[in-house]
PDB file of N, CA and C in Angstrom:
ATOM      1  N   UNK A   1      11.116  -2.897   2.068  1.00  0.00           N
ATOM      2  CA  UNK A   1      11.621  -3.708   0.981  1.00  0.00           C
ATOM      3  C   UNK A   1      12.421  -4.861   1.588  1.00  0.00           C
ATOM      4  N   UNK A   2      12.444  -6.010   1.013  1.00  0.00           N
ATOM      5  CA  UNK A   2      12.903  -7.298   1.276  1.00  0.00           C
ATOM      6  C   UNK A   2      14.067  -7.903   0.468  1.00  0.00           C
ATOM      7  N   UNK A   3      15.385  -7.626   0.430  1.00  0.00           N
ATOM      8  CA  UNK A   3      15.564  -8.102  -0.327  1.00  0.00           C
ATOM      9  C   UNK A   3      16.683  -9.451  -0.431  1.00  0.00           C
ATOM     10  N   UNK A   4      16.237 -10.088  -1.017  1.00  0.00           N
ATOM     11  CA  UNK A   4      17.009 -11.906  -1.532  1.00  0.00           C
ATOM     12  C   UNK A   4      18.143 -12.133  -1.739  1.00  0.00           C
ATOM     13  N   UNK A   5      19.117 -12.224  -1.031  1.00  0.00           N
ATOM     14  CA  UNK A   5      20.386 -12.826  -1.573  1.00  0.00           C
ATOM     15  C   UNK A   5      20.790 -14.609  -1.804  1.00  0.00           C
ATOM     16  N   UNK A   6      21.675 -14.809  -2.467  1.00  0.00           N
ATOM     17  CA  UNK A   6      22.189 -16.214  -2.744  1.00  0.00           C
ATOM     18  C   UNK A   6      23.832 -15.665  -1.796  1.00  0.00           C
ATOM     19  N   UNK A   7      23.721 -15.925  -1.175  1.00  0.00           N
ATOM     20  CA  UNK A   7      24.984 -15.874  -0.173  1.00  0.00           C
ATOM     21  C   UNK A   7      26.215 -17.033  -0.879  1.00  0.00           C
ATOM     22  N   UNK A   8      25.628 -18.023  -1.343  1.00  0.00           N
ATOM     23  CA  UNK A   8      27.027 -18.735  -2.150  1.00  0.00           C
ATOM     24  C   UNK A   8      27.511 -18.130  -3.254  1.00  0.00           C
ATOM     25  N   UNK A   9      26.408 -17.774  -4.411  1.00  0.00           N
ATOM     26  CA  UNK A   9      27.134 -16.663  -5.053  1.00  0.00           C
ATOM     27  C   UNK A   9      27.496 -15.311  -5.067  1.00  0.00           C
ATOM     28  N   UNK A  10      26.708 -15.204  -3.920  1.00  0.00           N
ATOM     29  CA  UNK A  10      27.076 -13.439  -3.642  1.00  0.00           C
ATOM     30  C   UNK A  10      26.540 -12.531  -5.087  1.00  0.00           C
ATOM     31  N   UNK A  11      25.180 -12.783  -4.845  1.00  0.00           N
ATOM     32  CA  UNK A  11      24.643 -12.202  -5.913  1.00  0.00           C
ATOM     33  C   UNK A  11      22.927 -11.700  -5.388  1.00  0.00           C
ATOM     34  N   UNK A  12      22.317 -10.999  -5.806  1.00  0.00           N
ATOM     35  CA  UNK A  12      20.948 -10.540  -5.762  1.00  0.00           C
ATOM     36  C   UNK A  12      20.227 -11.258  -6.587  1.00  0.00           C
ATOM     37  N   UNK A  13      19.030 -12.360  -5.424  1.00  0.00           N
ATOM     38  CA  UNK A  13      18.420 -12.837  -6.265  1.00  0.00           C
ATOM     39  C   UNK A  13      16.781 -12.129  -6.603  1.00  0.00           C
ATOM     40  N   UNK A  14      16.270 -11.373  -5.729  1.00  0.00           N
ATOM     41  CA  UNK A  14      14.687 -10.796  -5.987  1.00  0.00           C
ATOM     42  C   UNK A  14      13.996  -9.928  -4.818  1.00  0.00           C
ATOM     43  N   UNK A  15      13.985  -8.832  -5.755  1.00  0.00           N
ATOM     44  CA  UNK A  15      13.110  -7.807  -4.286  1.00  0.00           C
ATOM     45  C   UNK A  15      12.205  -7.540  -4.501  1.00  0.00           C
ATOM     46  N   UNK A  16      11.470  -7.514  -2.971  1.00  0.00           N
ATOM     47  CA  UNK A  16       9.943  -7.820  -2.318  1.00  0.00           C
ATOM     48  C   UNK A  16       9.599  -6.538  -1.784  1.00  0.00           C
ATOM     49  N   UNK A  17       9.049  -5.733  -2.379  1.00  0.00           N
ATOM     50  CA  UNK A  17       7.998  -4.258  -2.467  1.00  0.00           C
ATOM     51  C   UNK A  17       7.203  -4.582  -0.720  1.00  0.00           C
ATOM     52  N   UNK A  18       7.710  -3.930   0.201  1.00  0.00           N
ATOM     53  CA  UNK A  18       7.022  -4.107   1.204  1.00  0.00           C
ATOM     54  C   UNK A  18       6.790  -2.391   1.476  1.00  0.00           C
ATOM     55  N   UNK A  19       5.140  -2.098   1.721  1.00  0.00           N
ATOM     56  CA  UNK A  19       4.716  -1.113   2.371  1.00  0.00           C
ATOM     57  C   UNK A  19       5.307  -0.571   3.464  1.00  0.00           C
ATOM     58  N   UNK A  20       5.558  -1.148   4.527  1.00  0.00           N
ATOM     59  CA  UNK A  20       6.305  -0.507   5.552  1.00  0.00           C
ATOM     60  C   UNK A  20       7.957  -1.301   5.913  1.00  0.00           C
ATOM     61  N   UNK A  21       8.243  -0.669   7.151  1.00  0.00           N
ATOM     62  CA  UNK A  21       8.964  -1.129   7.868  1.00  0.00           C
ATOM     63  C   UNK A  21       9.032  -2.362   7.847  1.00  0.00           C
ATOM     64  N   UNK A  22      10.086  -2.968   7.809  1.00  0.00           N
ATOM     65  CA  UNK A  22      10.076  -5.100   7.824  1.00  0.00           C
ATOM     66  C   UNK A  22      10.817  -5.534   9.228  1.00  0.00           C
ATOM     67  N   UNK A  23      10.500  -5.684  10.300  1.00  0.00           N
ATOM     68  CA  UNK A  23      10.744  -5.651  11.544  1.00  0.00           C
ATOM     69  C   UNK A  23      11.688  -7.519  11.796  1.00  0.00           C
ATOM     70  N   UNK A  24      11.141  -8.364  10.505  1.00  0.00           N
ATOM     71  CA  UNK A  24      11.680  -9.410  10.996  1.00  0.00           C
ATOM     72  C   UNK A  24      11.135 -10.635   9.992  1.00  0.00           C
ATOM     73  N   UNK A  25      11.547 -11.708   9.464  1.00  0.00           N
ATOM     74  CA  UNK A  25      11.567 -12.786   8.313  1.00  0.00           C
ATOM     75  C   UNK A  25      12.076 -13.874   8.813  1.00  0.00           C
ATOM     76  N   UNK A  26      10.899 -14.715   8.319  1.00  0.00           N
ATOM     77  CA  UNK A  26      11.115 -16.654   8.574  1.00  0.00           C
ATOM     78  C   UNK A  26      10.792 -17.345   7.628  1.00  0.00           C
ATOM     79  N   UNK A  27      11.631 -18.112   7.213  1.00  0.00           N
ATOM     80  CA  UNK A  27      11.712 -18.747   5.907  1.00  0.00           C
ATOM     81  C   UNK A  27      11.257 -20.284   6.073  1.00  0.00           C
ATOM     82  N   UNK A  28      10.088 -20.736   5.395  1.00  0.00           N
ATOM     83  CA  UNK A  28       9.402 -21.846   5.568  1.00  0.00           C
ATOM     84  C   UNK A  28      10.159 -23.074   5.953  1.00  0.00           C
ATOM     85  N   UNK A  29       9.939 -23.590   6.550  1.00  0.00           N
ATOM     86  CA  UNK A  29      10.998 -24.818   7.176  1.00  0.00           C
ATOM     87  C   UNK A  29      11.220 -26.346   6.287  1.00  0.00           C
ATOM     88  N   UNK A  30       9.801 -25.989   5.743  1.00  0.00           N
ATOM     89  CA  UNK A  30       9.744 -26.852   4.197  1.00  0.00           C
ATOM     90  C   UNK A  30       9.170 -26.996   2.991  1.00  0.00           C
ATOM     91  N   UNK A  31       9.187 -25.353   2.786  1.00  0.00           N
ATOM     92  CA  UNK A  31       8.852 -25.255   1.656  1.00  0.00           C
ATOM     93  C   UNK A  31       9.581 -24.187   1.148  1.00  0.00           C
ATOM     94  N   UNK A  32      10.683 -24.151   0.271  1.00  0.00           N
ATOM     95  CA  UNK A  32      11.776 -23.125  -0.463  1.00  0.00           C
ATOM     96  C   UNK A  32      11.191 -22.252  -0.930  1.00  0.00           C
ATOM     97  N   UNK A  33      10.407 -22.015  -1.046  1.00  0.00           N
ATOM     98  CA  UNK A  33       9.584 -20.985  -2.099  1.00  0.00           C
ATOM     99  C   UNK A  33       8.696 -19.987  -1.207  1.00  0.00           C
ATOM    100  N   UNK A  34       8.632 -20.287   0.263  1.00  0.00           N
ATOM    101  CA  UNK A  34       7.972 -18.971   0.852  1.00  0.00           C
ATOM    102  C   UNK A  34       8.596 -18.601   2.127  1.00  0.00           C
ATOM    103  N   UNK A  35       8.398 -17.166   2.483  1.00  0.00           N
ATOM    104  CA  UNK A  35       9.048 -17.132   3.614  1.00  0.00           C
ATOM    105  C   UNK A  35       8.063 -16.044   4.176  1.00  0.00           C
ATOM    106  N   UNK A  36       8.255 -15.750   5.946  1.00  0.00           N
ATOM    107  CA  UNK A  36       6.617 -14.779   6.487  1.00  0.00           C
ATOM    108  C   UNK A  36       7.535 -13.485   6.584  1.00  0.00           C
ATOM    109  N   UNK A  37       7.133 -12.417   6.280  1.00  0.00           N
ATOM    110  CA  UNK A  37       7.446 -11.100   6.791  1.00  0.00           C
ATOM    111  C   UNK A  37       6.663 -10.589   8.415  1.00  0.00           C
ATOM    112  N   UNK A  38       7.348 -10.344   9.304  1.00  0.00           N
ATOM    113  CA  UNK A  38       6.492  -9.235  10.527  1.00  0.00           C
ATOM    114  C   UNK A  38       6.545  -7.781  10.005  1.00  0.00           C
ATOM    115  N   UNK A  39       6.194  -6.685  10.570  1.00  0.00           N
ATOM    116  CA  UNK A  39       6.085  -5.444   9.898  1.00  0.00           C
ATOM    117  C   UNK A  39       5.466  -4.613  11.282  1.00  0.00           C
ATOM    118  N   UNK A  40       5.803  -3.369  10.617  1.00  0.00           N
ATOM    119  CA  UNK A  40       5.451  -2.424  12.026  1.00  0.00           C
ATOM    120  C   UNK A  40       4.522  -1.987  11.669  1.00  0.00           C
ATOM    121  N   UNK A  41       3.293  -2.211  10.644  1.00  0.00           N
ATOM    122  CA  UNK A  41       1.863  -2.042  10.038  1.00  0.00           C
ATOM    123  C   UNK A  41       1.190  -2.895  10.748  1.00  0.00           C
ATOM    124  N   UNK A  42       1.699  -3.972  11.148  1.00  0.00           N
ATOM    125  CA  UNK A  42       0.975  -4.994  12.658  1.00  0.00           C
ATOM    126  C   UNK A  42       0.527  -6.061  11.481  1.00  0.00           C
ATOM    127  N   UNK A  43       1.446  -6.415  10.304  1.00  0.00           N
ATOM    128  CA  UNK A  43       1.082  -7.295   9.440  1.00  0.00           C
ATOM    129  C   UNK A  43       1.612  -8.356   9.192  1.00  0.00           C
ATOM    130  N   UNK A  44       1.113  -9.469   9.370  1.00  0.00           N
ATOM    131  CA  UNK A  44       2.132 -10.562   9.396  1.00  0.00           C
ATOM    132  C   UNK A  44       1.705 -11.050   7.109  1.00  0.00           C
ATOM    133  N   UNK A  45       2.768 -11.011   6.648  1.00  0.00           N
ATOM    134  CA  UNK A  45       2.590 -11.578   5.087  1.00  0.00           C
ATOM    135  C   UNK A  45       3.764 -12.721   4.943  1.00  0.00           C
ATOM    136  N   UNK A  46       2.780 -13.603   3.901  1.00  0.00           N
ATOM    137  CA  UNK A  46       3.037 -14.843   3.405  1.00  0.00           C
ATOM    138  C   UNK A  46       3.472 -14.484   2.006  1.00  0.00           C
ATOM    139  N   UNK A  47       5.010 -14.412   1.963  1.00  0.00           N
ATOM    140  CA  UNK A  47       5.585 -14.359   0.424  1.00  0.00           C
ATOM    141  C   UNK A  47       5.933 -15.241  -0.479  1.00  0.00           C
ATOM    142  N   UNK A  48       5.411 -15.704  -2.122  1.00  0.00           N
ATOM    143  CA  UNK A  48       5.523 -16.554  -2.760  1.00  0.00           C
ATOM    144  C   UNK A  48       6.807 -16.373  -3.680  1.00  0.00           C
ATOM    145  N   UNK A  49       8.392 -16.513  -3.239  1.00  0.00           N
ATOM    146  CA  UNK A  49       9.770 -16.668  -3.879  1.00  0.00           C
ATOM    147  C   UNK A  49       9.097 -16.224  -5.174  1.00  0.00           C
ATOM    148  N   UNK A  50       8.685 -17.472  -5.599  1.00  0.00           N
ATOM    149  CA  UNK A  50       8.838 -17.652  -7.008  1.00  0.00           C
ATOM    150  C   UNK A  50       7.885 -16.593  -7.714  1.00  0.00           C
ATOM    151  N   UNK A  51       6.704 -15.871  -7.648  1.00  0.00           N
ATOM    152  CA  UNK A  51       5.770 -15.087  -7.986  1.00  0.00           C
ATOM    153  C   UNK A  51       6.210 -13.307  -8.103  1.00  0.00           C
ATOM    154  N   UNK A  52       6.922 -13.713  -6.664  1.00  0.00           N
ATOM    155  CA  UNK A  52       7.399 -11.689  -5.479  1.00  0.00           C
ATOM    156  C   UNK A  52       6.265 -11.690  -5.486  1.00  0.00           C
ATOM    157  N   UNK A  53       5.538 -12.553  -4.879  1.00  0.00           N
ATOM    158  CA  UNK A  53       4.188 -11.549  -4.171  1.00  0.00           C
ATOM    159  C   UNK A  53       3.820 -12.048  -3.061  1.00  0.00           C
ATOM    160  N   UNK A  54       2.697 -11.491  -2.062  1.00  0.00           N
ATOM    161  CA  UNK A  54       1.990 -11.808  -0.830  1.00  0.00           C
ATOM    162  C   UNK A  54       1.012 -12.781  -1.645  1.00  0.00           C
ATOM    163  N   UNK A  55       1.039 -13.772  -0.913  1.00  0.00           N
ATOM    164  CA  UNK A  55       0.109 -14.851  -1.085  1.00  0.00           C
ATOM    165  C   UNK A  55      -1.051 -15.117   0.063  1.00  0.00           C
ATOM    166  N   UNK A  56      -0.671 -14.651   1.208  1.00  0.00           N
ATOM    167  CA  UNK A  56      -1.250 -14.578   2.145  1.00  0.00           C
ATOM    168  C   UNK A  56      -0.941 -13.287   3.428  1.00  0.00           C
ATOM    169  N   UNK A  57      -1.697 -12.978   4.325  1.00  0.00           N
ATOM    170  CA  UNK A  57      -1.173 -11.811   5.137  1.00  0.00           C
ATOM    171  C   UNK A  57      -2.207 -12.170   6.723  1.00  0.00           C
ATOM    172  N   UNK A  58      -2.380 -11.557   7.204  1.00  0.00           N
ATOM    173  CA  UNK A  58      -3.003 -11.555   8.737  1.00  0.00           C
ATOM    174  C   UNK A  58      -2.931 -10.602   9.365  1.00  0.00           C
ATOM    175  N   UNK A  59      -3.969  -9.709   9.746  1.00  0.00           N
ATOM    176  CA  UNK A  59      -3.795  -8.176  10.397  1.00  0.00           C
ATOM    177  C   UNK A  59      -3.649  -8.478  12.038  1.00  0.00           C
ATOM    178  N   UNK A  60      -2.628  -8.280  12.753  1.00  0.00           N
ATOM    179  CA  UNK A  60      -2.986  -8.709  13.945  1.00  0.00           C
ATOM    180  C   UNK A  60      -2.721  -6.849  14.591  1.00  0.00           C
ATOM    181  N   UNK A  61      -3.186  -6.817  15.885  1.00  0.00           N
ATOM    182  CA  UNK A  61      -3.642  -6.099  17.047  1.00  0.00           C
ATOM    183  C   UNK A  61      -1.979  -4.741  17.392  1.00  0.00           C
ATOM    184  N   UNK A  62      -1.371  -5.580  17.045  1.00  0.00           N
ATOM    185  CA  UNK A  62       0.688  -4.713  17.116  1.00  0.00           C
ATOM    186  C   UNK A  62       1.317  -4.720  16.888  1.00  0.00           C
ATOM    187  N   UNK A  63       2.498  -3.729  16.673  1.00  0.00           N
ATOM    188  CA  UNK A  63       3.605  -4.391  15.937  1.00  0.00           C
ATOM    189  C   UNK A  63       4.483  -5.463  16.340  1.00  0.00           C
ATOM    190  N   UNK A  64       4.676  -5.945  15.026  1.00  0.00           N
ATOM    191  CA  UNK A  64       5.643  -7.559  15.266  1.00  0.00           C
ATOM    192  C   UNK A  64       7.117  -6.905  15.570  1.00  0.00           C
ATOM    193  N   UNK A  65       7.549  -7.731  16.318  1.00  0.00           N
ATOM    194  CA  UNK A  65       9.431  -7.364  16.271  1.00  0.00           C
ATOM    195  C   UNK A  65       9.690  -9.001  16.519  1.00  0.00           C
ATOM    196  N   UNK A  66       8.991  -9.985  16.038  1.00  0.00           N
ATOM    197  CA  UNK A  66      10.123 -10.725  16.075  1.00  0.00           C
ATOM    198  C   UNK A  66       8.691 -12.086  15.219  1.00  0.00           C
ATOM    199  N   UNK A  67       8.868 -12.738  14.740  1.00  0.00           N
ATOM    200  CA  UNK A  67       8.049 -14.051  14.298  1.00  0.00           C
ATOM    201  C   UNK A  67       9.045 -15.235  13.366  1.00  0.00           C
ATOM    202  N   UNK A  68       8.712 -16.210  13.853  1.00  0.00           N
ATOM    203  CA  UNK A  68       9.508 -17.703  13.092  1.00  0.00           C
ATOM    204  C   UNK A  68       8.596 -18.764  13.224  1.00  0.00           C
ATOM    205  N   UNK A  69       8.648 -19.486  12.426  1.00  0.00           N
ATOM    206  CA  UNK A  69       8.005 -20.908  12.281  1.00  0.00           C
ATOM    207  C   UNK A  69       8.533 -21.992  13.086  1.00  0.00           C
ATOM    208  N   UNK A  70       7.279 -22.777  13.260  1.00  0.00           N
ATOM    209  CA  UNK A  70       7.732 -24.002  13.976  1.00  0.00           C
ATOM    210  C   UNK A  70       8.729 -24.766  13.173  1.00  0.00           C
ATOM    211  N   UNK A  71       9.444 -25.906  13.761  1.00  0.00           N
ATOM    212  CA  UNK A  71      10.379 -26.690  12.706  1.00  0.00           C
ATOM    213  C   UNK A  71       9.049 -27.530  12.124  1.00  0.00           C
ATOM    214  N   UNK A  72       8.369 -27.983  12.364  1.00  0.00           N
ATOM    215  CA  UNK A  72       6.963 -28.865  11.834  1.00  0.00           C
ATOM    216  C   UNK A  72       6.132 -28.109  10.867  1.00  0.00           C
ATOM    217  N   UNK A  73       6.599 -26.766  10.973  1.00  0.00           N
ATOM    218  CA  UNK A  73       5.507 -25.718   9.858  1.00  0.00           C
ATOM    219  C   UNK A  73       4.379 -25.581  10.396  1.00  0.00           C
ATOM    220  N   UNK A  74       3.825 -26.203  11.744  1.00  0.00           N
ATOM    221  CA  UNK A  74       2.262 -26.433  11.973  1.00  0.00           C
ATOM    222  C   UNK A  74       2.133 -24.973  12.635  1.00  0.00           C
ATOM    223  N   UNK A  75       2.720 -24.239  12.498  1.00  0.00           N
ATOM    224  CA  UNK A  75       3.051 -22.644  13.940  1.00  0.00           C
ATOM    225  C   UNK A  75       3.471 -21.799  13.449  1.00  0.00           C
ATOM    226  N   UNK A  76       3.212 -20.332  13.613  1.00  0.00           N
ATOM    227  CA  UNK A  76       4.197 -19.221  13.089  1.00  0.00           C
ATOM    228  C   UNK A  76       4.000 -18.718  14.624  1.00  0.00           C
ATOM    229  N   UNK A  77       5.150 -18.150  15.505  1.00  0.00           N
ATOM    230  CA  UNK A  77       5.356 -17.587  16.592  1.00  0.00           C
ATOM    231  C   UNK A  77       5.440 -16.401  16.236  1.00  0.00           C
ATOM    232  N   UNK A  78       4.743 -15.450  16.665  1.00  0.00           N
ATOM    233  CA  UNK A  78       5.003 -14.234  16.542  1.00  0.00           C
ATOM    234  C   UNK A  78       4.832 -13.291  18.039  1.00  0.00           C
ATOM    235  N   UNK A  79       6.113 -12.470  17.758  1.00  0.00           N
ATOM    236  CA  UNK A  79       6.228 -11.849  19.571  1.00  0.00           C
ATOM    237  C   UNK A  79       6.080 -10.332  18.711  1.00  0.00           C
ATOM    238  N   UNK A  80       4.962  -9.515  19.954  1.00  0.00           N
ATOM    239  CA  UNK A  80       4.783  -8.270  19.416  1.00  0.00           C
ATOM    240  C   UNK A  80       5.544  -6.993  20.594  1.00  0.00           C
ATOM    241  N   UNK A  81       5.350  -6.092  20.128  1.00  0.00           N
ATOM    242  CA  UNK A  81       6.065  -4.558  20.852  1.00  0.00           C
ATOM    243  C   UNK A  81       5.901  -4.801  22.082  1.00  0.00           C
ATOM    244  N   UNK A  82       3.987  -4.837  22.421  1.00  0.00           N
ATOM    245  CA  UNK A  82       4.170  -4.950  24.085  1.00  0.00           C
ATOM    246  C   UNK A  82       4.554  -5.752  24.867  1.00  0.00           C
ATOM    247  N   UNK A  83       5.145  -6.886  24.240  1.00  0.00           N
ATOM    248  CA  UNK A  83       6.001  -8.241  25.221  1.00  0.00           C
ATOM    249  C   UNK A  83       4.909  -9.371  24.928  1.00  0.00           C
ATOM    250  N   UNK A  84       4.133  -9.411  24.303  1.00  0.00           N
ATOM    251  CA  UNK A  84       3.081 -10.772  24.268  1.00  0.00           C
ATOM    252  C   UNK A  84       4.066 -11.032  22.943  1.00  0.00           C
ATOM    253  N   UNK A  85       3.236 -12.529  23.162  1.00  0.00           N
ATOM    254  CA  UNK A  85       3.739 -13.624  22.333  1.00  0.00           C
ATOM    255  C   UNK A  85       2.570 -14.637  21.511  1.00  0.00           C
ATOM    256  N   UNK A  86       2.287 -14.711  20.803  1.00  0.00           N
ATOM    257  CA  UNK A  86       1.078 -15.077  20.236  1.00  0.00           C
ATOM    258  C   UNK A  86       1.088 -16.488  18.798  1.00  0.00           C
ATOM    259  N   UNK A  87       0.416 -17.316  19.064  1.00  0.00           N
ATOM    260  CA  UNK A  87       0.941 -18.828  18.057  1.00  0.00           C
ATOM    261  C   UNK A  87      -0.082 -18.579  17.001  1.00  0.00           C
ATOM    262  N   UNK A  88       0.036 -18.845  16.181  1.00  0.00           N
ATOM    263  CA  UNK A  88      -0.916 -18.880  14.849  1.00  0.00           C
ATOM    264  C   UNK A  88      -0.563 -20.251  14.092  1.00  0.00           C
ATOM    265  N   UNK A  89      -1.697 -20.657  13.758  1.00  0.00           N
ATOM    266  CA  UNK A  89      -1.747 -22.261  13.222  1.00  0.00           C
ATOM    267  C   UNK A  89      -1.361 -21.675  11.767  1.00  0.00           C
ATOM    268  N   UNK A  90      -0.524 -22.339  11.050  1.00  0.00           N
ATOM    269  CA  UNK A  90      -0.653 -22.232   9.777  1.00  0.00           C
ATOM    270  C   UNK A  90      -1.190 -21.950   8.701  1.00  0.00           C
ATOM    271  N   UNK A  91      -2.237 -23.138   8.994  1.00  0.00           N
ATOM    272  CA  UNK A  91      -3.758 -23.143   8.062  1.00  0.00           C
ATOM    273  C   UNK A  91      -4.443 -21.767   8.577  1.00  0.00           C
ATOM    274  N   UNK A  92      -4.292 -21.266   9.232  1.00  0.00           N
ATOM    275  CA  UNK A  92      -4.942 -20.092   9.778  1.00  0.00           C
ATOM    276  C   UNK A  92      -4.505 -18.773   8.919  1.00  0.00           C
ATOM    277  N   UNK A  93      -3.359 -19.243   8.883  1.00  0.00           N
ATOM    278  CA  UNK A  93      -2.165 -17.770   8.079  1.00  0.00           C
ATOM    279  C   UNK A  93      -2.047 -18.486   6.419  1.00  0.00           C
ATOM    280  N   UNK A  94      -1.638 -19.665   6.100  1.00  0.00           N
ATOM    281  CA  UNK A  94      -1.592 -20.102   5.100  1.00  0.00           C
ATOM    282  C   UNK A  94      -1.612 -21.840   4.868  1.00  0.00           C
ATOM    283  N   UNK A  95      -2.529 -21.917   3.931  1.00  0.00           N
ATOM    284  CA  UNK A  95      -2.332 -23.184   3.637  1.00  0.00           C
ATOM    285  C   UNK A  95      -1.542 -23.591   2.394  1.00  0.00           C
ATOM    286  N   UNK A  96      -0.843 -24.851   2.509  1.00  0.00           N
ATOM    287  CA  UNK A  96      -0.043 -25.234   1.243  1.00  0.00           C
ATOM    288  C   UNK A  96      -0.651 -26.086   0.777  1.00  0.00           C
TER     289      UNK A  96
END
């Protein structure tokens, strides 16, 4: 489970039903409304704020412990369990 805070008001804004373990979250660099989950299901998901849902996902090969976006959005970095490190184009994972 994922869940949303507004840290200025110190309030709960929306929780995100995740199947497993959530190992790690990157919040679109310019776009407010989505942010990527990693997961120890070896799943990288594309969450739509405004919807609570997966809009997009990507099964990769291990578990994630760590993924963030480029500042350009053109990249999601994702580093897995066994020490690799692996780039994924956007359009590959999601297009806006």
């Amino acid at each position: 489970m994922v869940i949303l805070w507004n840290v200025e008001e110190k309030c709960l804004v929306k929780i995100f039903e995740h199947s497993d373990i959530v190992s790690c979250l990157s919040f679109h660099p310019l776009v407010d409304e989505f942010f990527a989950t990693g997961c120890f299901d070896k799943m990288i998901r594309i969450w739509d704020i405004n919807e609570t849902k997966v809009v997009d996902w990507v099964q990769t090969g291990d578990l994630i412990t760590a993924l963030t976006f480029s500042p350009d959005k053109n990249h999601l970095l994702v580093g897995f369990y066994k020490g690799t490190v692996k780039i994924y184009r956007t359009d590959q994972v999601w297009v806006d």
